[in-house]
Protein backbone atom coordinates (compact mmCIF):
# COMPACT_ATOMS: atom_id res chain seq x y z
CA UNK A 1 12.35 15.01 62.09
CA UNK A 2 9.96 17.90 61.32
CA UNK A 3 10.66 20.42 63.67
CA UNK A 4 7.42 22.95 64.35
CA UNK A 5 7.16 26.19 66.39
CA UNK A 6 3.42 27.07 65.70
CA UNK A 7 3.77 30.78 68.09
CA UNK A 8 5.49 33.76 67.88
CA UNK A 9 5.83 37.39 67.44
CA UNK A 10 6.83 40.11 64.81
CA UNK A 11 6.68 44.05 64.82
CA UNK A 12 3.31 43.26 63.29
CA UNK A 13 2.65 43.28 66.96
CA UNK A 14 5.20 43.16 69.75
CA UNK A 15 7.78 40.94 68.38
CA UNK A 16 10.94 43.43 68.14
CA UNK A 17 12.29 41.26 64.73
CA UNK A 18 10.22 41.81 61.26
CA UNK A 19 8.19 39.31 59.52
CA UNK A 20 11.06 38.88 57.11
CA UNK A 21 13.85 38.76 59.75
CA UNK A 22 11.67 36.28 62.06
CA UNK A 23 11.11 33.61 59.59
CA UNK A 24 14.83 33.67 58.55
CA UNK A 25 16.02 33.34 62.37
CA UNK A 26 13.19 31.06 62.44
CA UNK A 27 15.47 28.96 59.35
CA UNK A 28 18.68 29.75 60.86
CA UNK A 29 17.15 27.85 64.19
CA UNK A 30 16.60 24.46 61.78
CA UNK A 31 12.76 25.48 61.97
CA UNK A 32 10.73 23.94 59.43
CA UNK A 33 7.10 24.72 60.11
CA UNK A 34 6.56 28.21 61.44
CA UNK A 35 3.12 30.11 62.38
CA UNK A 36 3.11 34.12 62.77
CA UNK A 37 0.85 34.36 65.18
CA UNK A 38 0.66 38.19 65.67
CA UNK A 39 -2.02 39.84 68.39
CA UNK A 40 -5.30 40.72 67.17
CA UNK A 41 -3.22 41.37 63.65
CA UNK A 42 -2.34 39.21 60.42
CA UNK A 43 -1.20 42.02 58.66
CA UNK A 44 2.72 40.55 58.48
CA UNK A 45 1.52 37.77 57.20
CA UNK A 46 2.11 38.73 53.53
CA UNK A 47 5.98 39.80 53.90
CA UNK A 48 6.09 36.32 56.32
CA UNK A 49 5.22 33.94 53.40
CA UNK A 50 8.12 36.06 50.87
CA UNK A 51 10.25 35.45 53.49
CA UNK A 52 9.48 32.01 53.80
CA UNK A 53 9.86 31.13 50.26
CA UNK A 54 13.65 32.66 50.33
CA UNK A 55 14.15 30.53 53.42
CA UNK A 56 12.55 27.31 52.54
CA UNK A 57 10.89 27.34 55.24
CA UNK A 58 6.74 26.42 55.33
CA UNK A 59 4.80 29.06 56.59
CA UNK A 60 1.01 28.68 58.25
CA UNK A 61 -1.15 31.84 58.83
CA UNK A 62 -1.65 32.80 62.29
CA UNK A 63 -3.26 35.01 64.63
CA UNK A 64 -3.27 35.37 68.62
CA UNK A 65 -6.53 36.61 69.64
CA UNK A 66 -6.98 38.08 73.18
CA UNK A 67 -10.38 37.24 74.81
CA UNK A 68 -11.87 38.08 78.57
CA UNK A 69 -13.27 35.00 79.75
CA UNK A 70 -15.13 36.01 82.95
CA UNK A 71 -12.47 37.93 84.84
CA UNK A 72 -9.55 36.55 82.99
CA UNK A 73 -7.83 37.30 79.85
CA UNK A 74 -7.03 34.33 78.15
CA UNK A 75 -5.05 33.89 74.64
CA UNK A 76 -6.33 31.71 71.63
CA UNK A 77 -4.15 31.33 68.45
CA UNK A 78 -6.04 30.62 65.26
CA UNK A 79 -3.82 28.25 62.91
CA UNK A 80 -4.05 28.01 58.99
CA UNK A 81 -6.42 30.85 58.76
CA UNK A 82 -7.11 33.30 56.00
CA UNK A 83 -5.64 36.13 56.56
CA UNK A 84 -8.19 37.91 54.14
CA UNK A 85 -11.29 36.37 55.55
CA UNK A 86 -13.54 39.50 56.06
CA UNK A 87 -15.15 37.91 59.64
CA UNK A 88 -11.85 37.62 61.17
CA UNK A 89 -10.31 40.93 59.97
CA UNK A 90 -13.62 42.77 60.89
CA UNK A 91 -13.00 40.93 64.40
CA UNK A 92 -9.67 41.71 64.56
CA UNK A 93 -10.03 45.51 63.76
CA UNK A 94 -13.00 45.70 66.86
CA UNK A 95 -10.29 43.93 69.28
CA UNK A 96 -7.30 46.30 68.17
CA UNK A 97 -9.65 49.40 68.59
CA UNK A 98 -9.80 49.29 72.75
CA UNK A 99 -6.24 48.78 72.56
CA UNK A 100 -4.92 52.30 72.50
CA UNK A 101 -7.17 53.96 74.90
CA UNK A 102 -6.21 51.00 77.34
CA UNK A 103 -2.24 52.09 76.62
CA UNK A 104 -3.38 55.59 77.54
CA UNK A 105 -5.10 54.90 80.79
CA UNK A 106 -2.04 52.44 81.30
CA UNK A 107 0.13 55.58 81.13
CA UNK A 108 -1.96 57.60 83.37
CA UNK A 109 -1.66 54.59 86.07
CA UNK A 110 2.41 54.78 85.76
CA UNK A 111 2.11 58.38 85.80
CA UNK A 112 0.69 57.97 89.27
CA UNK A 113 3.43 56.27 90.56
CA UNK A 114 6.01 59.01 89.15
CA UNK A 115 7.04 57.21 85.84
CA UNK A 116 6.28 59.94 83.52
CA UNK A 117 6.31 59.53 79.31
CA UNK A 118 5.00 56.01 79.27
CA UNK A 119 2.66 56.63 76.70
CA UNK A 120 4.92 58.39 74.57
CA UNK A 121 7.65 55.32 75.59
CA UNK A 122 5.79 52.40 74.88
CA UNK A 123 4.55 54.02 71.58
CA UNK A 124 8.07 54.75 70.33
CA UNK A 125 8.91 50.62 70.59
CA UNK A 126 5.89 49.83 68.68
CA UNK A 127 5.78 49.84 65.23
CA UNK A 128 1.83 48.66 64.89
CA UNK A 129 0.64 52.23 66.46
CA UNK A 130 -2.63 49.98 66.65
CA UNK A 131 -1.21 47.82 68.96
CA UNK A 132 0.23 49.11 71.91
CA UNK A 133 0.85 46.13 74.29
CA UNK A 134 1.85 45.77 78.16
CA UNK A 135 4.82 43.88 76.30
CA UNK A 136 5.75 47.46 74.88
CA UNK A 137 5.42 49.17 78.54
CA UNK A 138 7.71 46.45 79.71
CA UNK A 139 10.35 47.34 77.24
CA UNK A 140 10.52 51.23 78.30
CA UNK A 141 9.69 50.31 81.89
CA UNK A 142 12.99 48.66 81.47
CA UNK A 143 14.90 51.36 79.60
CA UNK A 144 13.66 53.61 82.05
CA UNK A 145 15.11 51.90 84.64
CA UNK A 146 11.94 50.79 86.81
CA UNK A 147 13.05 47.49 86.60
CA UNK A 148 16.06 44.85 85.01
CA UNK A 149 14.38 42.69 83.01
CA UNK A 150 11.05 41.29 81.58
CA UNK A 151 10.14 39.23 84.54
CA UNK A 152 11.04 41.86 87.26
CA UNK A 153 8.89 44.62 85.02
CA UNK A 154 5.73 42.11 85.19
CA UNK A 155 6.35 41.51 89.02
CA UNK A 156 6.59 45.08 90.17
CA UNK A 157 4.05 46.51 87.39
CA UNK A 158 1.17 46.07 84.51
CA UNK A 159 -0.36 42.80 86.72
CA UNK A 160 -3.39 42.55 88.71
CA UNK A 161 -2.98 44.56 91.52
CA UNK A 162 0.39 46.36 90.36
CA UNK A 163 0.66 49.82 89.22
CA UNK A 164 -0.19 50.02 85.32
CA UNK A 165 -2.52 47.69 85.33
CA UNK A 166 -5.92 48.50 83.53
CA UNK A 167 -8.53 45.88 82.88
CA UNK A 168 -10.23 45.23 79.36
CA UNK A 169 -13.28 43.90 77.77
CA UNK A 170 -11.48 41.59 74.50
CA UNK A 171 -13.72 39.34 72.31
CA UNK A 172 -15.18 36.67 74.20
CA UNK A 173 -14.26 32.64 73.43
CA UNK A 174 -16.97 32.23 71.30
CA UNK A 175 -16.08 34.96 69.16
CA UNK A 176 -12.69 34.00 68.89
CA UNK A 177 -13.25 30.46 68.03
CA UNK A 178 -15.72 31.72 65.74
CA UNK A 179 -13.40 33.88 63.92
CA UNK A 180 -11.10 31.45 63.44
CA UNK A 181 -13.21 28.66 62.09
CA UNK A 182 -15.05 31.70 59.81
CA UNK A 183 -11.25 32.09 58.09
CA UNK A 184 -10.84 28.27 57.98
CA UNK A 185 -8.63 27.96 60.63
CA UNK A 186 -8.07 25.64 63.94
CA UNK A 187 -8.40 27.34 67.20
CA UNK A 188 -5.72 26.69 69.89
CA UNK A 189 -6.09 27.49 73.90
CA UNK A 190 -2.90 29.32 73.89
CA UNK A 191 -0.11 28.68 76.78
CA UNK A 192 -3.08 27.44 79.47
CA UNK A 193 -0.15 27.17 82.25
CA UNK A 194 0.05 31.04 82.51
CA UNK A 195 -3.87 31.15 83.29
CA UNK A 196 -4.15 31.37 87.44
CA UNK A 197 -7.65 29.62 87.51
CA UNK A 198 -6.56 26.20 89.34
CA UNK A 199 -7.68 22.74 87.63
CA UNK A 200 -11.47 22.65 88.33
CA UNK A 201 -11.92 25.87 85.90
CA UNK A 202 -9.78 24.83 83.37
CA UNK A 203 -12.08 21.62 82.83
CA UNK A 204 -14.64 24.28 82.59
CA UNK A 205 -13.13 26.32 80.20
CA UNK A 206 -11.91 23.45 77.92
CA UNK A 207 -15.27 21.82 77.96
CA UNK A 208 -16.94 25.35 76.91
CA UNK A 209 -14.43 25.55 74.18
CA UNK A 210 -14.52 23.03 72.53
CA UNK A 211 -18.44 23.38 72.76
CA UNK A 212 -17.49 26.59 70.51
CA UNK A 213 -15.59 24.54 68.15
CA UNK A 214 -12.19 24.92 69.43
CA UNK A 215 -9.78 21.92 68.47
CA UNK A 216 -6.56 22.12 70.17
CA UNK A 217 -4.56 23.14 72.99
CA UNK A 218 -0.71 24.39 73.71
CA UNK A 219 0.92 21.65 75.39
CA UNK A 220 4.52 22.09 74.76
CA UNK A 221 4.84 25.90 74.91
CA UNK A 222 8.05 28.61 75.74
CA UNK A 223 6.21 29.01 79.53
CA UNK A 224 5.38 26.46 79.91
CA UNK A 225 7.46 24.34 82.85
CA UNK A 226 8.70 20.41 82.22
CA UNK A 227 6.15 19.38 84.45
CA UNK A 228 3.37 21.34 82.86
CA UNK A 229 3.93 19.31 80.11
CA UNK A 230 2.40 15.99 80.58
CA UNK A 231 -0.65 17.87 82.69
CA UNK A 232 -1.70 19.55 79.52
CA UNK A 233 -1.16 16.59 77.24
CA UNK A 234 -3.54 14.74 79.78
CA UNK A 235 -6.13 17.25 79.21
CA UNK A 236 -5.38 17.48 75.66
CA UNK A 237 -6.25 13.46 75.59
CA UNK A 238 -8.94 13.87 77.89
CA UNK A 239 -11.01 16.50 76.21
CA UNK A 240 -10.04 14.84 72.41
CA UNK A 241 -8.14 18.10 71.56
CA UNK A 242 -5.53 17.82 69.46
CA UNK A 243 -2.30 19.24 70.52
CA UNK A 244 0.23 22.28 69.58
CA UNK A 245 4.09 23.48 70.31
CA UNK A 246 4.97 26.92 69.83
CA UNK A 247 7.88 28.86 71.62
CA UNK A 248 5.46 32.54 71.73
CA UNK A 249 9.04 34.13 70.74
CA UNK A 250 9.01 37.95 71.01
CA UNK A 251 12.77 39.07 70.90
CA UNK A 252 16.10 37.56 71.14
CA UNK A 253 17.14 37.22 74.85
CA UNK A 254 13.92 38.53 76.20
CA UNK A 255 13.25 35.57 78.50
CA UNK A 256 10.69 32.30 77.29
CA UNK A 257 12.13 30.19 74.43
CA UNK A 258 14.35 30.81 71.58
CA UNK A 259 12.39 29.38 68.25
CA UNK A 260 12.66 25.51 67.32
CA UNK A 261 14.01 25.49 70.72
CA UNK A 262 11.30 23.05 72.13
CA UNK A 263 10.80 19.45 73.27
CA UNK A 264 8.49 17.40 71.39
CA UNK A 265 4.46 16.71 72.18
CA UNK A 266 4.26 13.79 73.87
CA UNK A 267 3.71 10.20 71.80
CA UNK A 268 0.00 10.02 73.16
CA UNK A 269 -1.07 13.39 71.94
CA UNK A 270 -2.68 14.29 68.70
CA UNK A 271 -0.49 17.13 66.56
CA UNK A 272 -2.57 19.75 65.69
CA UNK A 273 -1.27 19.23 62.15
CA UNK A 274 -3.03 17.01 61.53
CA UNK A 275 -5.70 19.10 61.16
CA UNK A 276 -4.36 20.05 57.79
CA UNK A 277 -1.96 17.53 57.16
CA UNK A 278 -4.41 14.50 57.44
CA UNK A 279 -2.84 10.95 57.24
């Protein structure tokens, strides 16, 4: 059996492991189909597919790209893109460019509450200067000793309504989808069980994605709970989107799933290979 894991994380963004050493855990796992699907940034991608060749591992192009969605921030990966297509880089490069005056005023909001340096903290654990992420505040929130471990950090800070966090404006869905489908890619609603917008909204928001073009959803994800699972493959069925697995791997022992580590999609969904693996 093919084993996929279509989401995760290198220092390309805020995975702690390289592109190189990522894919070759990735092998080492018995993964066979792996997606680097970096924030707002395909610039591992290059090192990735070298990596992948050693390995013998397939590698697909991807991308995470953050978008605000009325008053939520929402996640959608773009699969089997080209990572050279001038549309999505351009749109990539606008979305990075809010990200470090965000870190900044995420700082001053810590600073507040008496944890001093953050700025300087988070910035030292990222290698992508571009892209300093709450993920990266977590990890010196933690060394600093404001917290044990990557799920107390995100209940005490960097949430809605917890010190350090700061709202921003990211592309919106349409512009993501678009970006994706400009690069030749399939767009993916990224890990909908983290979204807090009950089921009524996420009918909305799936309807207006697909709208956009979007094709397929994350139904057997590393947050995603056992019975999240067949919720999302309903949807997936219900709204004709096809359907993903991806553990959104960051870092060895940082909490969510180790890579491969998955079950599979459910028999009545749709893989979303399929959108480039037809028959």
């Amino acid at each position: 059996m093919t084993i996929y894991d279509l989401h995760c994380h290198s220092t390309a963004s805020d995975g702690v492991l390289s592109p190189r050493a990522l894919v070759h855990r990735a092998s080492e796992m018995g993964v066979h189909v792996l997606a680097l699907t970096d924030h707002d940034e395909v610039s591992g991608q290059a090192e990735a597919l070298l990596a992948a060749r050693e390995a013998g591992l397939r590698l697909i192009n991807g991308v995470e790209i953050s978008v605000s969605w009325g008053n939520v921030t929402l996640h959608v990966v773009g699969l089997n893109v080209d990572p050279l297509d001038s549309v999505l880089l351009n749109g990539l490069s606008r979305n990075r460019s809010g990200r470090t005056e965000r870190a900044r005023h995420i700082a001053d909001e810590l600073a507040r509450v008496g944890i001093a340096g953050a700025f300087e903290g988070a910035s030292s654990l990222a290698d992508n200067k571009e892209l300093i992420s709450r993920t990266h505040f977590a990890r010196y929130l933690i060394e600093y000793g404001a917290a044990k471990n990557m799920k107390a950090v995100f209940k005490k800070f960097l949430v809605k309504g917890k010190p350090g966090y700061v709202s921003h404006e990211w592309a919106s869905l349409a512009e993501a989808v678009t970006w994706i489908r400009s690069a030749g890619g399939v767009a993916v609603l990224a890990h909908p069980g983290r979204y807090q917008i009950g089921r009524e909204k996420m009918r909305l928001l799936l309807a207006e994605f697909k709208s956009f073009g979007g094709a397929g959803i994350e139904v057997v994800t590393g947050s995603h709970t056992p019975d999240q699972v067949p919720i999302y493959a309903d949807l997936a069925v219900e709204f004709d989107l096809m359907a993903s697995i991806g553990s959104d791997f960051h870092s060895p022992g940082e909490g969510g799933r180790e890579l491969g580590r998955l079950t599979a999609l459910p028999e009545r969904c749709r893989p979303i290979w399929q959108a480039w693996e037809p028959g």
